[in-house]
PDB file of N, CA and C in Angstrom:
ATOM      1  N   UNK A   1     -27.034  26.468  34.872  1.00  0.00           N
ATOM      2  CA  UNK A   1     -25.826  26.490  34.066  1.00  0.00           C
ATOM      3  C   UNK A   1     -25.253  25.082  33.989  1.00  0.00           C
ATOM      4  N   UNK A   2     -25.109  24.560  32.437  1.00  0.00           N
ATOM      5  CA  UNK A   2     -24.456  23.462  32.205  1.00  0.00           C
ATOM      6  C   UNK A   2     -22.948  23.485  32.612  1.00  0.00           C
ATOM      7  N   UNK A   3     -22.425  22.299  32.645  1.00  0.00           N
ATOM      8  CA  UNK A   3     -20.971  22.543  32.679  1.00  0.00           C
ATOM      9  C   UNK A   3     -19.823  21.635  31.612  1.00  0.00           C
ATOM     10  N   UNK A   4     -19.261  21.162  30.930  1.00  0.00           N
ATOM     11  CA  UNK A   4     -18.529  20.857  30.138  1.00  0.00           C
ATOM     12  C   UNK A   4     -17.049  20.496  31.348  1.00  0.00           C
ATOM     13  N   UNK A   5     -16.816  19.431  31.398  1.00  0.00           N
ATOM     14  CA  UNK A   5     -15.689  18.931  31.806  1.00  0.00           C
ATOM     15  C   UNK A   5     -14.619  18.731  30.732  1.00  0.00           C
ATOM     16  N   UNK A   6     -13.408  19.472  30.486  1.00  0.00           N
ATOM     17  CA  UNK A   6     -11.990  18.691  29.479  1.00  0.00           C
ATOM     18  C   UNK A   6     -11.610  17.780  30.111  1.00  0.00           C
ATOM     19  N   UNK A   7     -11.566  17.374  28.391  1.00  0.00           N
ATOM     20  CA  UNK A   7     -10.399  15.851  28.558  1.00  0.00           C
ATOM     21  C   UNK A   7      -9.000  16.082  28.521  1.00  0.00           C
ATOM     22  N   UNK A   8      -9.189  17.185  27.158  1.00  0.00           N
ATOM     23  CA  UNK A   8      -8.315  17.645  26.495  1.00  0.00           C
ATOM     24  C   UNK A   8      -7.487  19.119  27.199  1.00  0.00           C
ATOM     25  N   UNK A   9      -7.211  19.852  26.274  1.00  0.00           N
ATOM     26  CA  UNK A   9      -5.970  21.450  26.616  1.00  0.00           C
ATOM     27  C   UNK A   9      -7.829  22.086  26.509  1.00  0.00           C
ATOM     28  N   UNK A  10      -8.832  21.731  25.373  1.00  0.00           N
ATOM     29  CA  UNK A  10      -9.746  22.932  25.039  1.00  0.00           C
ATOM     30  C   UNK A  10     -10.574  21.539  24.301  1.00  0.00           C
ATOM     31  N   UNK A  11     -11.633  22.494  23.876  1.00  0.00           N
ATOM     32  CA  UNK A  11     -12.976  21.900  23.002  1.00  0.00           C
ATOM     33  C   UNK A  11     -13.398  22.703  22.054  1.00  0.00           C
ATOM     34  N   UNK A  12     -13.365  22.033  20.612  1.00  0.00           N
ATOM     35  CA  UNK A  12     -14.102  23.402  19.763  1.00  0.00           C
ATOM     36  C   UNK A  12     -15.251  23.890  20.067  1.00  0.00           C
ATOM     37  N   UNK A  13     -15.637  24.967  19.927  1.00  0.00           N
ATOM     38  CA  UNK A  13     -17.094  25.520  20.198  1.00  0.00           C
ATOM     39  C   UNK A  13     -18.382  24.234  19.544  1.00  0.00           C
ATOM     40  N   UNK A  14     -18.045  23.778  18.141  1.00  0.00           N
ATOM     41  CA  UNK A  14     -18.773  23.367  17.555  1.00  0.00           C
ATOM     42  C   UNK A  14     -19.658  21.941  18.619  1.00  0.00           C
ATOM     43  N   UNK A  15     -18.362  21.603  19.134  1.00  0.00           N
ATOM     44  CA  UNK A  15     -18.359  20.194  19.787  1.00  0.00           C
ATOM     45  C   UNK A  15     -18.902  20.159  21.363  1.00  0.00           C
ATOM     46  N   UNK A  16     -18.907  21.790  21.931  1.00  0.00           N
ATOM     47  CA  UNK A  16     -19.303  21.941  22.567  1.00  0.00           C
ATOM     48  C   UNK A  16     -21.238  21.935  22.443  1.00  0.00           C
ATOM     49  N   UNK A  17     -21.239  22.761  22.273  1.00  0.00           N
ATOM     50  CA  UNK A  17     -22.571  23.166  21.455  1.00  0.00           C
ATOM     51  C   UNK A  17     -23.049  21.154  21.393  1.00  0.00           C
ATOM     52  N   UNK A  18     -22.358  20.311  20.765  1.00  0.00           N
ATOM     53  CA  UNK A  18     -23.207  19.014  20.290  1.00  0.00           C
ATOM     54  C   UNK A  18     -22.827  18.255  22.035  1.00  0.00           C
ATOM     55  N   UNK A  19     -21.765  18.103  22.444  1.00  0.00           N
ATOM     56  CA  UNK A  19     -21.996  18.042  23.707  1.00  0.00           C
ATOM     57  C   UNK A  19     -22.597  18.025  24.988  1.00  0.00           C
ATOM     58  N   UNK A  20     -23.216  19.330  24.857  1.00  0.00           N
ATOM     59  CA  UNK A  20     -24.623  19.817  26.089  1.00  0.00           C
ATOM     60  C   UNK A  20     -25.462  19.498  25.295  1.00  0.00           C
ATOM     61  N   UNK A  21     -25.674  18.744  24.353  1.00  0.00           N
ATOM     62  CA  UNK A  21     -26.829  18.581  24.005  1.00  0.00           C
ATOM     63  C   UNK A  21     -27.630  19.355  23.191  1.00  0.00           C
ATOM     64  N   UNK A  22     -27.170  20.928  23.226  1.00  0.00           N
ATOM     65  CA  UNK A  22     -28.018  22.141  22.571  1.00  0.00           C
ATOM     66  C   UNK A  22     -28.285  22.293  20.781  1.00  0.00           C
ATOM     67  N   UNK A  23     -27.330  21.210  20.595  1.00  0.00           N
ATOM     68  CA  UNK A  23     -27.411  21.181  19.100  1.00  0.00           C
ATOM     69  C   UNK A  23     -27.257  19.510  18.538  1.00  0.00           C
ATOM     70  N   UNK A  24     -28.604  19.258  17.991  1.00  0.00           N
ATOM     71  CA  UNK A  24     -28.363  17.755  17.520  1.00  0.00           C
ATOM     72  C   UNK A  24     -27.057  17.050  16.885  1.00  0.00           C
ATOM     73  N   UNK A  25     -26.593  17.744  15.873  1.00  0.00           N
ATOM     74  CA  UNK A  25     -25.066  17.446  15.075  1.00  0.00           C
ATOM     75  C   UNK A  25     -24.360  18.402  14.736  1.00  0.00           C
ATOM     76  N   UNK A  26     -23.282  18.346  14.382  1.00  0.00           N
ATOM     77  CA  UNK A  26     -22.219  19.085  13.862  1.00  0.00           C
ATOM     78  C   UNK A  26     -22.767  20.420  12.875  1.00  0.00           C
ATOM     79  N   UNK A  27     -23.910  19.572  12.077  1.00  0.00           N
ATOM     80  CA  UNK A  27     -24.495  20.642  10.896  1.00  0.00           C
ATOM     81  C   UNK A  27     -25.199  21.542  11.631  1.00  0.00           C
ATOM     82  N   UNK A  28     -26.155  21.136  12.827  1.00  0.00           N
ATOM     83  CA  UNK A  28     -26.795  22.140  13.506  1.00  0.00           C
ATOM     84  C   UNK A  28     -26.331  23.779  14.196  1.00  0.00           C
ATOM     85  N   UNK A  29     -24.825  23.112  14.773  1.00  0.00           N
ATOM     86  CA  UNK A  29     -24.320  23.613  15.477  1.00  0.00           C
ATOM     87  C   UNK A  29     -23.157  25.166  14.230  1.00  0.00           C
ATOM     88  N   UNK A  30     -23.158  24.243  12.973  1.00  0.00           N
ATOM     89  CA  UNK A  30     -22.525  25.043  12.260  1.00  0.00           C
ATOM     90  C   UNK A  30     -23.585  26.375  11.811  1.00  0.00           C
ATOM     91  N   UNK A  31     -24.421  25.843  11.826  1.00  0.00           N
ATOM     92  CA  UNK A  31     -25.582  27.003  11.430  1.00  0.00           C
ATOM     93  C   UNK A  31     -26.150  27.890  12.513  1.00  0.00           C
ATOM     94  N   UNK A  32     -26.489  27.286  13.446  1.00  0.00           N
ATOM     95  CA  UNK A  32     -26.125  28.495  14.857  1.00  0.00           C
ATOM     96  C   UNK A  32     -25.657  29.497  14.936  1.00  0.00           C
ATOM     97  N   UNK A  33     -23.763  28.720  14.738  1.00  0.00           N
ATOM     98  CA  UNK A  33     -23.025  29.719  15.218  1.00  0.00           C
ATOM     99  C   UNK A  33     -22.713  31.015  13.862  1.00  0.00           C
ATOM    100  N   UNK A  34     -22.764  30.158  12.505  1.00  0.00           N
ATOM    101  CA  UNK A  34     -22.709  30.833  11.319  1.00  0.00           C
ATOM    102  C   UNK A  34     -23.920  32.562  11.584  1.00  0.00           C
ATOM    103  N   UNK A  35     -24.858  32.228  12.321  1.00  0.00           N
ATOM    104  CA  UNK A  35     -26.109  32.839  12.597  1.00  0.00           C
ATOM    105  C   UNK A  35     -25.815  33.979  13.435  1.00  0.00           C
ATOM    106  N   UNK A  36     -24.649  33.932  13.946  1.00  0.00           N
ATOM    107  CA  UNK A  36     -24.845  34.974  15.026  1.00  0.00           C
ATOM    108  C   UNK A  36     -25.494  34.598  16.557  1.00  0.00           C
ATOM    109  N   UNK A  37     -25.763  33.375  16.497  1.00  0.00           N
ATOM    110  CA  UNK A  37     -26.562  33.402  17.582  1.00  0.00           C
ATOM    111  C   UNK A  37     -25.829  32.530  19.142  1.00  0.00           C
ATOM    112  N   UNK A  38     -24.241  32.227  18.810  1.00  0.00           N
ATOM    113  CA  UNK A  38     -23.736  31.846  19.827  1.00  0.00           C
ATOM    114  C   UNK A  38     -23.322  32.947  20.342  1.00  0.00           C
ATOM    115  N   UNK A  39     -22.659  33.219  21.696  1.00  0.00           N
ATOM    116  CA  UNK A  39     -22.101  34.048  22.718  1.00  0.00           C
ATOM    117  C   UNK A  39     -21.149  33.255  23.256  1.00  0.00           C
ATOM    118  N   UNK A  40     -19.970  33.585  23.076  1.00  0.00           N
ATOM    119  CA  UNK A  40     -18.949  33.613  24.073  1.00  0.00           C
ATOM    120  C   UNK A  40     -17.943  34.433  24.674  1.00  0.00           C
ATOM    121  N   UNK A  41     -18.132  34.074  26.459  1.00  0.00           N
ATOM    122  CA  UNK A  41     -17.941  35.530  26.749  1.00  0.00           C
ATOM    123  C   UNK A  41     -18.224  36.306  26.895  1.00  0.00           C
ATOM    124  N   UNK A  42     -19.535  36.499  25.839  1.00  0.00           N
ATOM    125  CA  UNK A  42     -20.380  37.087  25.817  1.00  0.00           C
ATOM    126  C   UNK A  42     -19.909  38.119  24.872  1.00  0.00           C
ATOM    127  N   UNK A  43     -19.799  37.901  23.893  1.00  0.00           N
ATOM    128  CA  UNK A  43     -19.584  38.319  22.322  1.00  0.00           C
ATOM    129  C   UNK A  43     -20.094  37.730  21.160  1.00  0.00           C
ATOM    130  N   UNK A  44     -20.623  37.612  20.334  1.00  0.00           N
ATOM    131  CA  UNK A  44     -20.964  37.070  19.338  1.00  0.00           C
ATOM    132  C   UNK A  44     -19.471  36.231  18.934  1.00  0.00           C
ATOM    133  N   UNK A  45     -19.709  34.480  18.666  1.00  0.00           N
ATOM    134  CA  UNK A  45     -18.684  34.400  17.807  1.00  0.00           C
ATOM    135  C   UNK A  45     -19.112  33.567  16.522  1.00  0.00           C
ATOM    136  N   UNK A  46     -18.711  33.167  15.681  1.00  0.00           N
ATOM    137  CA  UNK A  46     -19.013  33.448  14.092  1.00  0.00           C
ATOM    138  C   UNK A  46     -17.994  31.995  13.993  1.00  0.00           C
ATOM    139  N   UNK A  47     -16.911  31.538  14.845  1.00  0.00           N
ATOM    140  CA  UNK A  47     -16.014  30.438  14.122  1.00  0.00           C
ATOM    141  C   UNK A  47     -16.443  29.152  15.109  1.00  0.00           C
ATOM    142  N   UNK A  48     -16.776  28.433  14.070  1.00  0.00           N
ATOM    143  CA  UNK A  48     -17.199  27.168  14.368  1.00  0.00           C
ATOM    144  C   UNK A  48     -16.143  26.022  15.353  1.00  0.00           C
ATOM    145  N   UNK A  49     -14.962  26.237  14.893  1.00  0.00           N
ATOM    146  CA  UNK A  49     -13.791  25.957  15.176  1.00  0.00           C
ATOM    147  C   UNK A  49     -12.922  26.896  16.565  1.00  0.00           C
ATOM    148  N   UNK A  50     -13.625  27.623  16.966  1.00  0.00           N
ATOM    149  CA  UNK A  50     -13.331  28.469  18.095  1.00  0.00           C
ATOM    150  C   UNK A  50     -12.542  27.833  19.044  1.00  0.00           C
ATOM    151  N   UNK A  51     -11.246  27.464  20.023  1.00  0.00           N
ATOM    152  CA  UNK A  51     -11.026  26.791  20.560  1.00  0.00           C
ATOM    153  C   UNK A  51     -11.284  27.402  22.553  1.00  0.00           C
ATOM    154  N   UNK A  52     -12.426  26.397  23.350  1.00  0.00           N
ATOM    155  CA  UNK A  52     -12.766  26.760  24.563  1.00  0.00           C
ATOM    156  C   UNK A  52     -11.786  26.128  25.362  1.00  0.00           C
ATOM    157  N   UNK A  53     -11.682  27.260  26.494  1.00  0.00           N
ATOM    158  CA  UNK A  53     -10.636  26.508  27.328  1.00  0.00           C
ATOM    159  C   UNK A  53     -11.602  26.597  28.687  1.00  0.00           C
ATOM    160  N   UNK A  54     -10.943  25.810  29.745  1.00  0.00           N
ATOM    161  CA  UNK A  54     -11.220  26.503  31.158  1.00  0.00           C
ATOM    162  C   UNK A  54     -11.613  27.717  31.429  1.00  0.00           C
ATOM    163  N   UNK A  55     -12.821  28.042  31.497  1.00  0.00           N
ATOM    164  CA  UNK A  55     -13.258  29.478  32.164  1.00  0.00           C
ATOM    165  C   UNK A  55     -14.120  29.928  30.962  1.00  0.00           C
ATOM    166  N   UNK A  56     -14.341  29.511  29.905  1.00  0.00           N
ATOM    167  CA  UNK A  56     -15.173  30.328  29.222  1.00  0.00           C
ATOM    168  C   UNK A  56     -16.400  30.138  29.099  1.00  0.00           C
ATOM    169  N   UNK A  57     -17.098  30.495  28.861  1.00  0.00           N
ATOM    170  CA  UNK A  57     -18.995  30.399  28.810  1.00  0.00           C
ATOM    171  C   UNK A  57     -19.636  30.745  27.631  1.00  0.00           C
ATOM    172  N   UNK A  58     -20.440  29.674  27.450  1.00  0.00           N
ATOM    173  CA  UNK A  58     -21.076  29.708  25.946  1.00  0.00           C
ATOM    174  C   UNK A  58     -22.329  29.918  26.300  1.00  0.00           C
ATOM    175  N   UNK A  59     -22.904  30.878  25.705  1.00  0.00           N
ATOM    176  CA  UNK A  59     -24.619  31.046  25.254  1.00  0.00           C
ATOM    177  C   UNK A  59     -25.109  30.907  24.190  1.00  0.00           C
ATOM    178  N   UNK A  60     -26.175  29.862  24.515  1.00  0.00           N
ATOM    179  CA  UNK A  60     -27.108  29.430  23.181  1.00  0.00           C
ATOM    180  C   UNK A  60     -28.913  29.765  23.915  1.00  0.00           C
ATOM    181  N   UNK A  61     -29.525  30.135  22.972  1.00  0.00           N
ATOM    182  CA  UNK A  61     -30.985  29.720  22.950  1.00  0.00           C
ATOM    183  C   UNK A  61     -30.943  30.272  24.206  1.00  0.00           C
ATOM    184  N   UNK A  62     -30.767  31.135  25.404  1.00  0.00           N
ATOM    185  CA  UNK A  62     -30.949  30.890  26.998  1.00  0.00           C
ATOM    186  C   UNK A  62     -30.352  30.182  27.258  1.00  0.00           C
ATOM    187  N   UNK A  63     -29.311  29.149  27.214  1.00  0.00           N
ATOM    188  CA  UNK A  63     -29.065  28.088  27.677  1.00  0.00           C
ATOM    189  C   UNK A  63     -27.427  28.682  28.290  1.00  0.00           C
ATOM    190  N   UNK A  64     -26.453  28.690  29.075  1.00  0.00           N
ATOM    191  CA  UNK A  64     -25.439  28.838  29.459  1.00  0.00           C
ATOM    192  C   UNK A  64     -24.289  27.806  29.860  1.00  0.00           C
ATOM    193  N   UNK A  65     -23.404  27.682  29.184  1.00  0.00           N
ATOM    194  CA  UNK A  65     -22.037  26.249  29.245  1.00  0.00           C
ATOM    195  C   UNK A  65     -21.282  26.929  29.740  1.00  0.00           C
ATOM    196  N   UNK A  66     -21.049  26.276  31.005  1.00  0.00           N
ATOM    197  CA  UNK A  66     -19.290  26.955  31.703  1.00  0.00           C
ATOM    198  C   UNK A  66     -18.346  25.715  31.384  1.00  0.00           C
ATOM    199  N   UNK A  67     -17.553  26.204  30.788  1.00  0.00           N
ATOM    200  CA  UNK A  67     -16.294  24.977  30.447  1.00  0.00           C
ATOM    201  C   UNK A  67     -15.078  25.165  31.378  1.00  0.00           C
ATOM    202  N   UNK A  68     -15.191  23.602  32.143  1.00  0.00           N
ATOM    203  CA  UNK A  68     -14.149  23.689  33.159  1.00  0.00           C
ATOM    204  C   UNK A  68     -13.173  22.417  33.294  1.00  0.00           C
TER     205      UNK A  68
END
């Protein structure tokens, strides 16, 4: 499990996603999540713009982001 450190209050999903690395750019990451194929929480989410705070967990590909 990756982990995502804030700078900030939160991180958009999108930026997360280009962050860990799991998605080359912004466009990648928009088509992903457009796809159905992110999890957070472990829910499908659909908004690119999603805002992550402390404690939440993103799934991509197998891959797992705890944002802390």
């Amino acid at each position: 499990m990756e982990t995502i450190v804030l700078r900030d209050e939160y991180i958009k999903l999108g930026q997360a996603l280009k962050a860990s690395g799991l998605c080359e750019n912004g466009v990648d990451a928009k088509y992903v999540i457009q796809d159905g194929l992110v999890k957070v929480n472990g829910e499908v989410e659909l908004q690119r713009g999603k805002k992550l705070y402390s404690g939440d967990v993103v799934e991509f590909d197998g891959e797992v982001i705890k944002i802390v």
